[in-house]
Protein backbone atom coordinates (compact mmCIF):
# COMPACT_ATOMS: atom_id res chain seq x y z
CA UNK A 1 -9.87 -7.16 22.30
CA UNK A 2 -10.66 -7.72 26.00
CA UNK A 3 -10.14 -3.89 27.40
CA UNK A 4 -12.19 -1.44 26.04
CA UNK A 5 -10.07 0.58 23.61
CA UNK A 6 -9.31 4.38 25.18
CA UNK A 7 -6.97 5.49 22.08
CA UNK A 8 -9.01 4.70 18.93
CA UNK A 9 -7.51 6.14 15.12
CA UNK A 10 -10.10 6.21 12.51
CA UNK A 11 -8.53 6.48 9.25
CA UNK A 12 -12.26 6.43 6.88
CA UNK A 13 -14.66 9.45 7.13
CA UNK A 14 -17.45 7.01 7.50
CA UNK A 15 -16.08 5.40 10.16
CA UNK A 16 -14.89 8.36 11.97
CA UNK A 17 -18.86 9.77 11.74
CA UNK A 18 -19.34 6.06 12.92
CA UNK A 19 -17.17 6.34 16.13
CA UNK A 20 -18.67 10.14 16.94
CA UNK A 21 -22.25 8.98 16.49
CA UNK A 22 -21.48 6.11 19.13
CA UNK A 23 -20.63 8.34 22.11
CA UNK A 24 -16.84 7.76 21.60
CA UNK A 25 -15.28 11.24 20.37
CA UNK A 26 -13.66 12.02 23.67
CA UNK A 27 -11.68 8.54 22.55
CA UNK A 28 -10.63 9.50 19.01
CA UNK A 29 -6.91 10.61 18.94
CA UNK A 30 -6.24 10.02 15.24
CA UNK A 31 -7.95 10.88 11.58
CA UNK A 32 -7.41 10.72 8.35
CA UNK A 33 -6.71 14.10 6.30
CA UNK A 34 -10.23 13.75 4.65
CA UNK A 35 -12.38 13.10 8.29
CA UNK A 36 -13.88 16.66 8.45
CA UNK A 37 -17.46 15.63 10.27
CA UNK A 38 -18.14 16.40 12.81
CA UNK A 39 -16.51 19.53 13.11
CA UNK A 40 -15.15 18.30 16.78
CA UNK A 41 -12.94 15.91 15.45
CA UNK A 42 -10.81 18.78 13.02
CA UNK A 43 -8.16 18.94 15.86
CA UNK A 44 -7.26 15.51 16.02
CA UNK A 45 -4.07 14.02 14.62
CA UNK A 46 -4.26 13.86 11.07
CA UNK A 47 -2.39 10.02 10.08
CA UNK A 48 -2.46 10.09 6.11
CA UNK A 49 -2.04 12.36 3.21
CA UNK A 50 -2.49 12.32 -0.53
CA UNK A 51 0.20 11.37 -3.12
CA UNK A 52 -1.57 13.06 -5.61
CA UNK A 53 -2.95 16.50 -6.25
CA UNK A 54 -6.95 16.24 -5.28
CA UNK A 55 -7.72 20.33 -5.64
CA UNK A 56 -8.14 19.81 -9.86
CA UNK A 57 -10.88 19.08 -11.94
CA UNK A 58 -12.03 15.68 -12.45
CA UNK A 59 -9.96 14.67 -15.10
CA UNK A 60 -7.01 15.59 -13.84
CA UNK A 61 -7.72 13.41 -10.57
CA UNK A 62 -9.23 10.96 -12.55
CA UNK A 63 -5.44 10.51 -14.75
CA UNK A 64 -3.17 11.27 -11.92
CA UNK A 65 -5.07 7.75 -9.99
CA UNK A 66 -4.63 6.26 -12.91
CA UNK A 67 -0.52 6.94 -13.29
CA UNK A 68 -0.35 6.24 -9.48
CA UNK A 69 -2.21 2.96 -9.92
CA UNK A 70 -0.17 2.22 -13.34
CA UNK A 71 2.86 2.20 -11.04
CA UNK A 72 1.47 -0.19 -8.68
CA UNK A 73 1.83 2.45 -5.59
CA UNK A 74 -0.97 3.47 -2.99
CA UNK A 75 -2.87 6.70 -3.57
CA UNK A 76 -2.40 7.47 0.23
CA UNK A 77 0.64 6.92 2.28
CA UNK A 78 0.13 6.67 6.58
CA UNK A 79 1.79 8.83 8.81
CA UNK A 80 3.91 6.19 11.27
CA UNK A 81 5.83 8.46 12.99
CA UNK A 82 2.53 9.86 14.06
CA UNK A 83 0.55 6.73 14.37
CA UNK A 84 3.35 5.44 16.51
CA UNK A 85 3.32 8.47 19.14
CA UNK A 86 -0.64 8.34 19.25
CA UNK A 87 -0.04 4.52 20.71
CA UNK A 88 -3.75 3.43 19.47
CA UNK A 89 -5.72 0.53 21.33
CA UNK A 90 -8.14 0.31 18.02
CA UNK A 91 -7.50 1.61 14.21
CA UNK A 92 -10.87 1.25 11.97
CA UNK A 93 -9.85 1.36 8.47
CA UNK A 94 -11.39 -0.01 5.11
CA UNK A 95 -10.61 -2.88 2.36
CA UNK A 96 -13.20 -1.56 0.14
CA UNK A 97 -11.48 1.07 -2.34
CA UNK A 98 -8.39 2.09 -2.69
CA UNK A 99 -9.22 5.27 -4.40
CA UNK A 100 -11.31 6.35 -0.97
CA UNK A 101 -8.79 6.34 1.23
CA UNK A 102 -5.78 4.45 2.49
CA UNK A 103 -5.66 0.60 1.77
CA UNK A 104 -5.90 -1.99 4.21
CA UNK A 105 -2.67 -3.50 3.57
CA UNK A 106 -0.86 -0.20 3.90
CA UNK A 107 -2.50 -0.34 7.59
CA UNK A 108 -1.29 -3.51 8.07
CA UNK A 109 2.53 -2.90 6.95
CA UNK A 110 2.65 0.44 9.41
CA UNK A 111 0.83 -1.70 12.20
CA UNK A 112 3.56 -4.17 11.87
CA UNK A 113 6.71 -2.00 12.00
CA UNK A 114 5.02 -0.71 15.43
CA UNK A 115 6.76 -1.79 18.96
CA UNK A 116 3.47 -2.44 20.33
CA UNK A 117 1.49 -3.66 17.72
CA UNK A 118 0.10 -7.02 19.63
CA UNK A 119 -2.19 -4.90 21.60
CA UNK A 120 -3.38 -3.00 18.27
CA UNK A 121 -7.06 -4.06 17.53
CA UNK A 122 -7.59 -3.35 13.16
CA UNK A 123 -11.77 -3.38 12.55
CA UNK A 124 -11.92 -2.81 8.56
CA UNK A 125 -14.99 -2.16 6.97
CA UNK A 126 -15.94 -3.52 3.49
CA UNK A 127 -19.80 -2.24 2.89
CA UNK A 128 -21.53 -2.38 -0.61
CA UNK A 129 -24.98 -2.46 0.55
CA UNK A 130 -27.03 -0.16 2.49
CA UNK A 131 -27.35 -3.57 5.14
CA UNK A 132 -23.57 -3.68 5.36
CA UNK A 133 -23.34 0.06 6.41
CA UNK A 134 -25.74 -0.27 9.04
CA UNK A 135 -24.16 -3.64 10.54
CA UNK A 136 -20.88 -1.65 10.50
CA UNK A 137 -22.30 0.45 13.03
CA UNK A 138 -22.43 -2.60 15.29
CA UNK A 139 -19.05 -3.87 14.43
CA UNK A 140 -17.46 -0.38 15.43
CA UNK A 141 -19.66 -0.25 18.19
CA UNK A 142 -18.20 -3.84 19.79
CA UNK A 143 -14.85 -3.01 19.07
CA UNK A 144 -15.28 0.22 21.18
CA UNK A 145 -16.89 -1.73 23.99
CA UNK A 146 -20.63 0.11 23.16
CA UNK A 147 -22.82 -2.80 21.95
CA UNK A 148 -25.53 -2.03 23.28
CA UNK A 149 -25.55 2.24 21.99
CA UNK A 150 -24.16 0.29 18.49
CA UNK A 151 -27.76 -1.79 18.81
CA UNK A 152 -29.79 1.36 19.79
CA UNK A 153 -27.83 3.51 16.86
CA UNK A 154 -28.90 1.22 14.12
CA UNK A 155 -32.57 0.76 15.81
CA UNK A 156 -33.23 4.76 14.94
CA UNK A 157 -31.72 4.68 11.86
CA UNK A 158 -33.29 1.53 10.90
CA UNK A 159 -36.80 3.34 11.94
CA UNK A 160 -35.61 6.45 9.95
CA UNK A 161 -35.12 4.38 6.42
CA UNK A 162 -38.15 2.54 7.22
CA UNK A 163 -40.51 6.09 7.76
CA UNK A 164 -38.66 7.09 4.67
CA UNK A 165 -39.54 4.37 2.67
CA UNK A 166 -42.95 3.69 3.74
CA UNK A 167 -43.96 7.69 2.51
CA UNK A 168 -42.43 7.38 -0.43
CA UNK A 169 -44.17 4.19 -1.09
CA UNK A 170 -47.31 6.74 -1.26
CA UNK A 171 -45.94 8.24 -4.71
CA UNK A 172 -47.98 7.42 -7.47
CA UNK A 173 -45.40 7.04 -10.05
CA UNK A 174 -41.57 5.93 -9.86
CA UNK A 175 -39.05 7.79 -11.63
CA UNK A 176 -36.03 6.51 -13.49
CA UNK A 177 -33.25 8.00 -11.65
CA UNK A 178 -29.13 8.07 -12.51
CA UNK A 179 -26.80 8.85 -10.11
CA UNK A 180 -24.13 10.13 -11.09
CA UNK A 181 -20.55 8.77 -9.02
CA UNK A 182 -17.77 10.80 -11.47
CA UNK A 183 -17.91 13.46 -14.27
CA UNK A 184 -14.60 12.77 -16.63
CA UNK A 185 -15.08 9.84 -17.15
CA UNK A 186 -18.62 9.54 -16.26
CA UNK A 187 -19.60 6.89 -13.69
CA UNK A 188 -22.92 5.75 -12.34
CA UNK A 189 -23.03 5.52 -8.42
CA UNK A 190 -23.05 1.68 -7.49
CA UNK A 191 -22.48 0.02 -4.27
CA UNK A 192 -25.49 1.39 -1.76
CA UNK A 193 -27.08 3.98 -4.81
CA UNK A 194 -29.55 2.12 -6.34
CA UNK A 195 -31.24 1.05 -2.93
CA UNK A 196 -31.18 4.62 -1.39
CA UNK A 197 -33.49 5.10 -5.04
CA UNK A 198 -35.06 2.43 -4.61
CA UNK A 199 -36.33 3.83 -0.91
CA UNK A 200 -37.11 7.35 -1.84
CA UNK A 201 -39.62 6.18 -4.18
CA UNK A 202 -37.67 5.61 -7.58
CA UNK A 203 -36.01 3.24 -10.09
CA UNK A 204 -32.67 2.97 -10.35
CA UNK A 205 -31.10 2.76 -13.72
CA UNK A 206 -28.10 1.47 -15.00
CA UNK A 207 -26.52 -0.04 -12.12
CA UNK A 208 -27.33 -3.16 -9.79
CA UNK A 209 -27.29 -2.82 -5.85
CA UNK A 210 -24.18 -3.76 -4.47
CA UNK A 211 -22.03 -3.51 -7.65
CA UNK A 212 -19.23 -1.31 -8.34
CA UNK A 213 -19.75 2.34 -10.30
CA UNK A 214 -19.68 1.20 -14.26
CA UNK A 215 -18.49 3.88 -16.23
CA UNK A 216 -20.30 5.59 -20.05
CA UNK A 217 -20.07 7.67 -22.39
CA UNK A 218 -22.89 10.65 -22.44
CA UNK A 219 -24.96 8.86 -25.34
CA UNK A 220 -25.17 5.67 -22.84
CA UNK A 221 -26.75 7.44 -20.05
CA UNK A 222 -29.18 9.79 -22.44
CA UNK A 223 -30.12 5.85 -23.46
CA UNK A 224 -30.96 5.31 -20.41
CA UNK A 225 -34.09 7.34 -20.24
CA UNK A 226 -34.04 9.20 -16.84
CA UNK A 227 -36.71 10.84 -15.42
CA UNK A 228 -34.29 12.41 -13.36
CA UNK A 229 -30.24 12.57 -12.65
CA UNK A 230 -28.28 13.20 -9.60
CA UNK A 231 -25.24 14.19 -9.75
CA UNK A 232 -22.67 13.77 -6.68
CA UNK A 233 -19.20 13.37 -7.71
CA UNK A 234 -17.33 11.03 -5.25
CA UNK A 235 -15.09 13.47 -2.65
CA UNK A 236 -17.06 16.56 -3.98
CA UNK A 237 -19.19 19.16 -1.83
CA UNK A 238 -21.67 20.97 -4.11
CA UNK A 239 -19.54 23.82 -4.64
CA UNK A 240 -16.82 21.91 -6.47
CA UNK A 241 -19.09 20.06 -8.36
CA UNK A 242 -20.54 23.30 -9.47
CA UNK A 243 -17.00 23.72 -10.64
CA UNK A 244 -17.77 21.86 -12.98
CA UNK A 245 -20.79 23.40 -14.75
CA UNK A 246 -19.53 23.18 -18.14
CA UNK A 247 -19.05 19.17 -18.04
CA UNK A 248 -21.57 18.80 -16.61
CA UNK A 249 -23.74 21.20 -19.26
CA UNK A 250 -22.27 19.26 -22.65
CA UNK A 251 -22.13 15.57 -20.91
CA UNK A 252 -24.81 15.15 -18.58
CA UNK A 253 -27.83 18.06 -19.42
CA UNK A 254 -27.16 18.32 -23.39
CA UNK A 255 -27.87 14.39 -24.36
CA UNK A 256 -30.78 14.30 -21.87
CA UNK A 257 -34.37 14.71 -22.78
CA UNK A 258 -35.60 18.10 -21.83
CA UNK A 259 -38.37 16.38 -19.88
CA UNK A 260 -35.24 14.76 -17.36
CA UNK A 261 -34.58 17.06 -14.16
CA UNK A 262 -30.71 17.77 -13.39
CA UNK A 263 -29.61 17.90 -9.49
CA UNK A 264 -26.61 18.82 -7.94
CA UNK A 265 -25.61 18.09 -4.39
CA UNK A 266 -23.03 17.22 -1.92
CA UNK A 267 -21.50 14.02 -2.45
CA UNK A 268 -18.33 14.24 0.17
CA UNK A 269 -20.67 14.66 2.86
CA UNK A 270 -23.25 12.54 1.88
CA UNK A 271 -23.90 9.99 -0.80
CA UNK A 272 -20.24 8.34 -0.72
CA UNK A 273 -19.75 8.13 3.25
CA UNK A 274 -21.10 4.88 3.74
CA UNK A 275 -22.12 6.71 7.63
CA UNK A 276 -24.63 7.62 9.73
CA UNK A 277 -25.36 9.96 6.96
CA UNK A 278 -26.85 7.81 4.77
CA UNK A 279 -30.10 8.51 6.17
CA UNK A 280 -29.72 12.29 5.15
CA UNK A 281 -29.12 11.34 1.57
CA UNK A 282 -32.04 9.33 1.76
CA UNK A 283 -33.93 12.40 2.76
CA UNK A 284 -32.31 14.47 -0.05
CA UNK A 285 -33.25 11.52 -2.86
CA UNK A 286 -36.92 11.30 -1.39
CA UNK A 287 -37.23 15.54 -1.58
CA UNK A 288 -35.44 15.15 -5.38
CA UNK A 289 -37.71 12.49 -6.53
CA UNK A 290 -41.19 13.66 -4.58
CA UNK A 291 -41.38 17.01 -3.09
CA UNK A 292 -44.97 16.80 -2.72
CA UNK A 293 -44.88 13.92 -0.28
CA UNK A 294 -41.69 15.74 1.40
CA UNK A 295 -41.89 19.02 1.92
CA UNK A 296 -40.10 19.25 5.06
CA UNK A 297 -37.06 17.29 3.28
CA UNK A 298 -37.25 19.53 0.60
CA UNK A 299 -36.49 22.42 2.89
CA UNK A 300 -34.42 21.08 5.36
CA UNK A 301 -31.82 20.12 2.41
CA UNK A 302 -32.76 23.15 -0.43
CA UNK A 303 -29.27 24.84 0.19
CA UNK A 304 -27.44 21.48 -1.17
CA UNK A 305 -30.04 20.08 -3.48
CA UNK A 306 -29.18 22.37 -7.08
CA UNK A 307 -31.15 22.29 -10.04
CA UNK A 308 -29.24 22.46 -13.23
C-alpha cells in the first residue's frame, strides 16, 4: 500500500491493542465484537458476531464449536453491509485459529464481494511464539505508515521482557508450572505459554513453545508434577473463570499434590491476546512464580492473580 491507510478495521483483539498502542486510534473505524481494550475503541463499528452462544460454561462452548466445526461452517460470520459502509484502506485480521475469532478466508470472501476492494490492504497475523508477536507489532506498524513508532514500540517492550527475565534469572529454584488454556476438556496453554514461563523464572511442563494447546485428562496433568498451575481459560476474565470453581476444584486442585499452588487470573485480557499485553502477563507469571524477587508485580496485579 503506497498511501498511508486513514480507515483501518481491526477484526483481532490483539491486533486492535496493536493498532492503539501505535498512535493510530483516531484511524480505527471498525472492530470485532470481542475488541474491548482499550476502552476508547468500545464505540467503534462492531464487523463480526458469534454463531454460537459464548455466555455458558466451558463445556457447553467447548460442544457447540465442535457441532459448528462438524458442519464445516465458521464460528464467526463478518458484518459486510457494515464493512462495506466503513470503506476501509487496511483490515488486520488473523490465519491462526479459527476458534479466536473470524477466519482469514471469511475476510477474504467479504473483501471480494466489495466494489472497492483493489484499494483494500489485508495484514493477517499468524504468531505462535513470543518473537512472532513482537514482529507483528512491526508488520502493523508498516502497514499503518508508523515504522519507525512500530521499531520504538517493540524496543520498550523488548527492554521490558528482557528486565523481566534477567530478575527472575536471580531465583534460586525453577518451578514446574502448567498453564492451563481450557477447563472441559482440559487444555495446556501452547503457542507463546511455555516461553512467558520460561522468562518469569520457571519450567514449563507439558507443552513445547510454539505448539498448539494439547488436551488431558486430570490424572495426566497431576502426572505432571507441578510446582504450580495457572489457570486462564482462553476468552475468560477472572470472574468467569471463577465461574467455574467447582471444575476447577474436582479436575485441576483435587489430583494435584497439596504441595502445588492453584492461580486464577484473567486470560481474555491477558495470556491469549498475543498484544502489547504480553508483557503484563509476564509480570503476573514472574509475581506467581517469585513474589520475593517481585513485589511490586505482585501488587500491581493482586486483584487478578487468585489463589485457589
Amino acid at each position: 500500500m503506497s498511501a498511508r491507510p486513514e480507515r483501518v478495521v481491526s477484526l483481532l483483539p490483539s491486533a486492535t491493542e496493536i493498532v492503539c498502542a501505535l498512535g493510530a486510534l483516531d484511524r480505527l473505524v471498525g472492530i470485532s465484537h470481542e475488541c474491548d481494550y482499550p476502552r476508547q475503541v468500545r464505540d467503534r463499528t462492531v464487523l463480526t458476531r458469534a454463531r454460537i452462544r459464548v455466555d455458558g460454561s466451558s463445556r457447553d462452548i467447548d460442544e457447540a464449536v465442535r457441532a459448528v466445526v462438524k458442519n464445516a461452517l465458521s464460528i464467526y460470520e463478518v458484518d459486510e453491509g457494515a464493512l462495506a459502509a466503513l470503506a476501509p484502506d487496511l483490515i488486520v485480521t488473523q490465519d491462526l485459529c479459527e476458534v479466536c475469532a473470524v477466519s482469514l478466508d471469511d475476510v477474504r470472501s467479504a473483501v471480494a464481494r466489495l466494489a472497492d476492494r483493489s484499494r483494500i490492504e489485508i495484514v493477517s497475523l499468524r504468531p505462535t511464539r513470543l518473537e512472532h508477536v513482537l514482529a507483528d507489532v512491526e508488520r502493523v506498524a508498516l502497514a499503518l505508515g508508523e515504522a519507525e513508532r512500530g521499531r520504538a514500540v517493540r524496543t520498550a517492550l523488548d527492554q521490558r521482557i528482557h528486565d523481566i527475565a534477567e530478575r527472575a534469572a536471580r531465583a534460586s529454584s525453577r518451578p514446574r508450572v502448567a498453564s492451563i488454556e481450557w477447563l472441559e476438556p482440559l487444555m495446556l496453554g501452547g503457542t507463546w505459554m511455555p516461553e512467558l514461563i520460561e522468562l518469569a523464572g520457571g519450567t514449563a511442563v507439558g507443552v513445547r513453545p510454539g505448539e498448539p494447546a494439547p488436551t488431558l485428562g486430570a490424572d495426566a496433568l497431576a502426572a505432571l508434577e507441578p510446582d504450580l498451575i495457572v489457570i486462564k481459560p482462553c476468552g475468560f476474565s477472572l470472574e468467569r473463570a471463577l465461574a467455574e470453581r467447582d471444575v476447577i476444584e474436582q479436575s485441576i486442585v483435587a489430583p494435584a499434590s497439596p504441595k502445588t499452588r492453584v492461580y486464577v487470573t484473567d486470560g481474555n485480557a491477558f495470556f491469549n491476546r498475543p498484544g502489547p499485553r504480553l508483557v503484563e502477563s509476564l509480570e503476573i507469571l514472574a509475581a506467581a512464580l517469585h513474589p520475593e524477587l517481585f513485589p511490586d508485580f505482585s501488587a500491581k496485579h493482586g486483584a487478578i492473580l487468585t489463589t485457589v
